[in-house]
Every structure is written in structure tokens, then in C-alpha cells.
N, C-alpha and C. Protein backbone atom coordinates (compact mmCIF):
# COMPACT_ATOMS: atom_id res chain seq x y z
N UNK A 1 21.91 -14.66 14.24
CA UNK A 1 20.60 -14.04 14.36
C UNK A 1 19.58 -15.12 14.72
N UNK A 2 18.74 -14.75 15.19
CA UNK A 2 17.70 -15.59 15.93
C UNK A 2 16.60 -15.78 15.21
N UNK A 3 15.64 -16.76 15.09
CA UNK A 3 14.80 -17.01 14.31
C UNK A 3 13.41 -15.95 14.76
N UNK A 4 13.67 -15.33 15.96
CA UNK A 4 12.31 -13.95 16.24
C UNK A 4 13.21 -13.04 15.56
N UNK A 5 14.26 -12.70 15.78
CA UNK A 5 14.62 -11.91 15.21
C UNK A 5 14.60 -11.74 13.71
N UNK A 6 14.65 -12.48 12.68
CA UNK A 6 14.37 -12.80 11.77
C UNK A 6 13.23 -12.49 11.14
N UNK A 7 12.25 -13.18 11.84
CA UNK A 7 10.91 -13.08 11.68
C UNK A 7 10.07 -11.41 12.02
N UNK A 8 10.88 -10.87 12.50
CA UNK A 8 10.55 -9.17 13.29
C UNK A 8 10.78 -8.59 11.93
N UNK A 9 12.15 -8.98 11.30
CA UNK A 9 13.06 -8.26 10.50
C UNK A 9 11.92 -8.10 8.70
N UNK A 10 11.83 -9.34 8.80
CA UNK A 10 10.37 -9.47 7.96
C UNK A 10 9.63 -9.30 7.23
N UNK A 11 9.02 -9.34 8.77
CA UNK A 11 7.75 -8.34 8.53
C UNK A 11 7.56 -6.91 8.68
N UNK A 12 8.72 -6.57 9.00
CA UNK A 12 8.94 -4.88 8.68
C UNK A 12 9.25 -4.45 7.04
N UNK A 13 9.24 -5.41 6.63
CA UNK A 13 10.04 -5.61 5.16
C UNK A 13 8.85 -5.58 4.34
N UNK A 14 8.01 -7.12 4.56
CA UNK A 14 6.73 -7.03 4.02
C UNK A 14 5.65 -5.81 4.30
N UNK A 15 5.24 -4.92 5.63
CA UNK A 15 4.96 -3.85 5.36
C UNK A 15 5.08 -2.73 4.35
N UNK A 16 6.82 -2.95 4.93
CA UNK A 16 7.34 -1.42 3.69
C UNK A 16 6.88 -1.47 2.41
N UNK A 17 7.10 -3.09 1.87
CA UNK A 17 6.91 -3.37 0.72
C UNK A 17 5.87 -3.16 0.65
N UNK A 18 4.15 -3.76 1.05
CA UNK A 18 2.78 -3.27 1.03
C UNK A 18 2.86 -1.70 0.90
N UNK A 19 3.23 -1.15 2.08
CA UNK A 19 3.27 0.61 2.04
C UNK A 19 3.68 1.07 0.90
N UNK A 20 4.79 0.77 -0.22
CA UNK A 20 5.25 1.18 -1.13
C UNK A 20 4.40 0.83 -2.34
N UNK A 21 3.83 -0.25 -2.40
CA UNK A 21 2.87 -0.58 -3.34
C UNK A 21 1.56 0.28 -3.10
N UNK A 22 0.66 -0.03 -1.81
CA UNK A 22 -0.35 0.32 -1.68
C UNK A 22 -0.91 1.62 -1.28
N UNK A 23 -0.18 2.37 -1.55
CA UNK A 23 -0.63 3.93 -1.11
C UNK A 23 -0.53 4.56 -1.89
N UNK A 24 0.49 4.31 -3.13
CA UNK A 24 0.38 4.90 -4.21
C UNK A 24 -1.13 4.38 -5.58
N UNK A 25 -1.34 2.57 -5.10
CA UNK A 25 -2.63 2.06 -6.03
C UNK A 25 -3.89 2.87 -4.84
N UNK A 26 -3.78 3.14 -3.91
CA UNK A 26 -5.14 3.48 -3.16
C UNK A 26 -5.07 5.09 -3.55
N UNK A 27 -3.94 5.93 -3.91
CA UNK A 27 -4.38 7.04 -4.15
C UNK A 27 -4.72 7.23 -5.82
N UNK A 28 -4.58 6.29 -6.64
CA UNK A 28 -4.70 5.86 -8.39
C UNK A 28 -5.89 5.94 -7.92
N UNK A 29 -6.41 5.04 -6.96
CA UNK A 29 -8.53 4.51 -7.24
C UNK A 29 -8.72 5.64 -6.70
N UNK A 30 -8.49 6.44 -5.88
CA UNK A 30 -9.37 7.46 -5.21
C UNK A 30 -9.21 8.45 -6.52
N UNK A 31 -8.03 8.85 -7.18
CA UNK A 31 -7.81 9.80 -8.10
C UNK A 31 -9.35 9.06 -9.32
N UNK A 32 -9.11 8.18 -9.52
CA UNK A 32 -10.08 7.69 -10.76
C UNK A 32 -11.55 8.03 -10.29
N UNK A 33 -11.97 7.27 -8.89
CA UNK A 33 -13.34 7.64 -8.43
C UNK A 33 -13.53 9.37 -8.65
N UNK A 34 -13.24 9.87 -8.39
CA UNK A 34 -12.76 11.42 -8.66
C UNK A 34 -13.25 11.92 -9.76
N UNK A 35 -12.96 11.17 -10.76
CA UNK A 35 -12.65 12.02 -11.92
C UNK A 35 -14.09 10.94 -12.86
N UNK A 36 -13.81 9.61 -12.22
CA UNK A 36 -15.24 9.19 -12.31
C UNK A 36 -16.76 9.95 -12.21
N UNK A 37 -17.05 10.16 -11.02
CA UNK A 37 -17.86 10.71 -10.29
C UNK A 37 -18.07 12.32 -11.38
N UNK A 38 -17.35 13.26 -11.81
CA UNK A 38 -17.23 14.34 -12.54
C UNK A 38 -18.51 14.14 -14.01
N UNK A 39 -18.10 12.49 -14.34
CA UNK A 39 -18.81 12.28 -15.77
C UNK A 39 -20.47 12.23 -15.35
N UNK A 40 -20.80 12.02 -14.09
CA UNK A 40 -22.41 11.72 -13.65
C UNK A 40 -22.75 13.00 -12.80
N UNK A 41 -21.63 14.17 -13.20
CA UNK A 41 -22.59 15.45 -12.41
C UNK A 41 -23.35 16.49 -13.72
């Protein structure tokens, strides 16, 4: 395997991994702002 190739392989990896972390903590803060926002109406 080739060192682009490698490097392709990656950062498809480090995405997934971000994607798997971060969409589930960005829908936690939006759920909280939410329910935040409820206590000041």
C-alpha cells in the first residue's frame, strides 16, 4: 500500500470517527438549548 493511499484511508476513518462522535454531542446541545430556552418562556 502506498503512503497516499494510506493517508486517503485515514482520513476517511478520522471523519467517520468525528461523524460518530459529533452528531450525536451536536444533537445533546441542540436537545438542551431546547429545553433550556422552555425555562425563560
Amino acid at each position: 500500500m502506498s503512503n497516499a493511499q494510506a493517508g486517503g484511508d485515514n482520513t476517511i476513518k478520522l471523519v467517520l470517527a468525528w461523524g460518530l462522535v459529533g452528531i450525536p454531542l451536536a444533537w445533546g446541545v441542540v436537545e438542551t438549548v431546547i429545553n433550556a430556552l422552555k425555562l425563560f418562556q
